[in-house]
Protein backbone atom coordinates (compact mmCIF):
# COMPACT_ATOMS: atom_id res chain seq x y z
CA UNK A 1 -190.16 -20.84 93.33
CA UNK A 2 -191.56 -17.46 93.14
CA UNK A 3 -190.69 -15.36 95.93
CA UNK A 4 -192.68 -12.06 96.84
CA UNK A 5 -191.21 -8.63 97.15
CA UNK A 6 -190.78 -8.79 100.92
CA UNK A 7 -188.92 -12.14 100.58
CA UNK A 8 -185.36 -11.78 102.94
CA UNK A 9 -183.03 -11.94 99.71
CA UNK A 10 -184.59 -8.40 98.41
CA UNK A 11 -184.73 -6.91 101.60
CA UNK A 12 -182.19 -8.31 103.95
CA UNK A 13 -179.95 -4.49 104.15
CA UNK A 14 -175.59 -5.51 103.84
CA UNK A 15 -172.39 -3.50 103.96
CA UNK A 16 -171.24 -3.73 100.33
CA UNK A 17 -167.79 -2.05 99.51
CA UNK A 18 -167.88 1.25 98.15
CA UNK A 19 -171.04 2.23 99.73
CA UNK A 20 -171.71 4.21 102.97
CA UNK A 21 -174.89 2.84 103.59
CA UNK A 22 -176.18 -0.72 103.84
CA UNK A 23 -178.10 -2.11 100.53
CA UNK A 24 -180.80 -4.29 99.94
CA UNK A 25 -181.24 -5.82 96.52
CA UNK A 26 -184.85 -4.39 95.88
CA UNK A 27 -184.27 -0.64 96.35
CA UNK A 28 -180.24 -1.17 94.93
CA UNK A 29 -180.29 1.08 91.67
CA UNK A 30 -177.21 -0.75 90.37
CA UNK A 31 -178.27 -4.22 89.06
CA UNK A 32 -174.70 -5.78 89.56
CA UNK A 33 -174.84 -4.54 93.50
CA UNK A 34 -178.11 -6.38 93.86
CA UNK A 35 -176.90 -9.17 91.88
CA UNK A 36 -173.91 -9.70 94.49
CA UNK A 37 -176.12 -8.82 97.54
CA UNK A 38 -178.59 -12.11 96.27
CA UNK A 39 -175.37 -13.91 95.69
CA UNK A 40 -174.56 -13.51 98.80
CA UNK A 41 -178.05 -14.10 100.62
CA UNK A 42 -179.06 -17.30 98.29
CA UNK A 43 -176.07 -18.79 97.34
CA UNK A 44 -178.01 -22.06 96.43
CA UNK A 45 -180.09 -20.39 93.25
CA UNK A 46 -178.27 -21.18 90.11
CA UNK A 47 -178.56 -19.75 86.64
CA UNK A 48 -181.90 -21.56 85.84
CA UNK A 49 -183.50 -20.11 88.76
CA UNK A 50 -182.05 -17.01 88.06
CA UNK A 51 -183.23 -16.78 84.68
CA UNK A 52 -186.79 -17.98 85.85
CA UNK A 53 -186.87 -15.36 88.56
CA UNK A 54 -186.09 -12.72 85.93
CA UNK A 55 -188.46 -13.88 83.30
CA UNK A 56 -191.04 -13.57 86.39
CA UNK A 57 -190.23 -9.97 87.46
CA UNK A 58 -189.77 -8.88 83.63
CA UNK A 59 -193.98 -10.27 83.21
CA UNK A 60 -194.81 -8.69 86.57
CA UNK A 61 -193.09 -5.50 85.45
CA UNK A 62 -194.78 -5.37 81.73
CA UNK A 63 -198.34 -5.92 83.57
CA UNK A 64 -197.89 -3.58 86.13
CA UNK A 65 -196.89 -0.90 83.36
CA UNK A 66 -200.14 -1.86 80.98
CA UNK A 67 -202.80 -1.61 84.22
CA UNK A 68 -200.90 1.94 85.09
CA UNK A 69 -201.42 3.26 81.62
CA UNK A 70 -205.04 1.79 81.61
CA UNK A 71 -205.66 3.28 84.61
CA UNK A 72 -204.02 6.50 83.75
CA UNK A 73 -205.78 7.29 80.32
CA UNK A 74 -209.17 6.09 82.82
CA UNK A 75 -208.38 8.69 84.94
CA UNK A 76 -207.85 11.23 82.35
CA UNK A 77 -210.82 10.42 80.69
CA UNK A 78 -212.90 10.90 84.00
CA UNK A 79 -211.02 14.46 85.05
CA UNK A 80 -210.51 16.42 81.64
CA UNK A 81 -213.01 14.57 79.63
CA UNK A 82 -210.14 13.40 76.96
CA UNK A 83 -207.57 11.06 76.69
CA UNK A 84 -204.10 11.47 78.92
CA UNK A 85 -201.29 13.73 76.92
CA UNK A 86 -198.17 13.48 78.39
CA UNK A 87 -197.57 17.45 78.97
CA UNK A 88 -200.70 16.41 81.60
CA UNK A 89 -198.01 14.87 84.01
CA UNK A 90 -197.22 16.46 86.79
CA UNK A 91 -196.65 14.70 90.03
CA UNK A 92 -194.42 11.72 89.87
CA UNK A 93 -195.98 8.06 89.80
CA UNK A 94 -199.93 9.49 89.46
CA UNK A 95 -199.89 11.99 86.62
CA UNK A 96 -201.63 14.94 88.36
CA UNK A 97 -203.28 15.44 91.62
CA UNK A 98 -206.74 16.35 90.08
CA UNK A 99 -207.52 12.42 89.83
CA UNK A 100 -209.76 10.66 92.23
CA UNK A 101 -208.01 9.39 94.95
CA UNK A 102 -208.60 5.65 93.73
CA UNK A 103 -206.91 6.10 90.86
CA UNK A 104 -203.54 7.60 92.65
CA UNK A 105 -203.60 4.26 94.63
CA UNK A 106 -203.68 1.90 92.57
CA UNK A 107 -201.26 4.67 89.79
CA UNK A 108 -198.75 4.96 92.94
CA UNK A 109 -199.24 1.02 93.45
CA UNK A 110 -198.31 -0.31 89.64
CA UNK A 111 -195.62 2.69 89.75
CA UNK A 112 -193.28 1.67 92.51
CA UNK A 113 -193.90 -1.93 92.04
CA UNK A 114 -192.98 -1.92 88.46
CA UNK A 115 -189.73 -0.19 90.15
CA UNK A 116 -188.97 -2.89 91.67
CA UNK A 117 -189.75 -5.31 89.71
CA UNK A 118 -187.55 -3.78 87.42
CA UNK A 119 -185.05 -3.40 89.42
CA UNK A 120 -184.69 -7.38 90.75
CA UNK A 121 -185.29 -8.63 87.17
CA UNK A 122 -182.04 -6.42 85.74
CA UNK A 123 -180.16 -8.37 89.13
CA UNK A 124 -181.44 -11.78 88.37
CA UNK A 125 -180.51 -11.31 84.45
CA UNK A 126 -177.25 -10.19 84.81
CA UNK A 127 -176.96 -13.06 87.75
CA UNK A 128 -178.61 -15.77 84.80
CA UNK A 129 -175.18 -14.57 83.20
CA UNK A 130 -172.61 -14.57 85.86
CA UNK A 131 -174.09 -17.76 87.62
CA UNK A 132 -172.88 -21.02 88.14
């Protein structure tokens, strides 16, 4: 059981107490939130599926951050004819705007979906813990 990003338990928005807004687990900065929001939406997962689902998100999240720096330093490489230095950075998720615009898709792509892969793995952890 592996399900994708768009799957109804991360995006399904809920009234939560204390918040003004409704929440869905995948864009819910505070883990123990999203844990109760996927309590709530998939009461039958347990702790082992839990734990599986965040060992899952926690690989997707470490490749997703090794193709963005691969394809960062690439991109460097190709624009300024050197290797990326971080005082380089300067928009958010693609490093600079000088890059080809192939390289800020797939930059913006590993960026937000190592987000949220970050995100839901945090949740399922702390719901590996909590679970029954």
């Amino acid at each position: 059981m592996m399900p994708s990003l768009n799957h109804p338990v991360y995006t399904t928005r809920m009234r939560m107490r204390g918040w003004t807004v409704r929440q869905c687990a995948k864009y819910c900065h505070a883990p123990s939130v999203a844990r109760a929001l996927m309590r709530k939406l998939a009461p039958e997962w347990g702790r082992a599926e839990h734990l599986q689902l965040a060992q899952y998100h926690e690989a997707r999240l470490r490749k997703l951050n090794a193709i963005w720096a691969a394809v960062l330093n690439r991109a460097a490489l190709e624009t300024f004819g050197r290797p990326w230095q971080v005082w380089d950075y300067r928009v958010c998720a693609i490093g600079s705007d000088a890059f080809a615009e192939r390289h800020k898709r797939v930059l913006r792509h590993c960026a937000y979906r190592a987000t949220e892969h970050g995100t839901l793995a945090r949740a399922h952890r702390l719901a590996a813990k909590k679970g029954r």
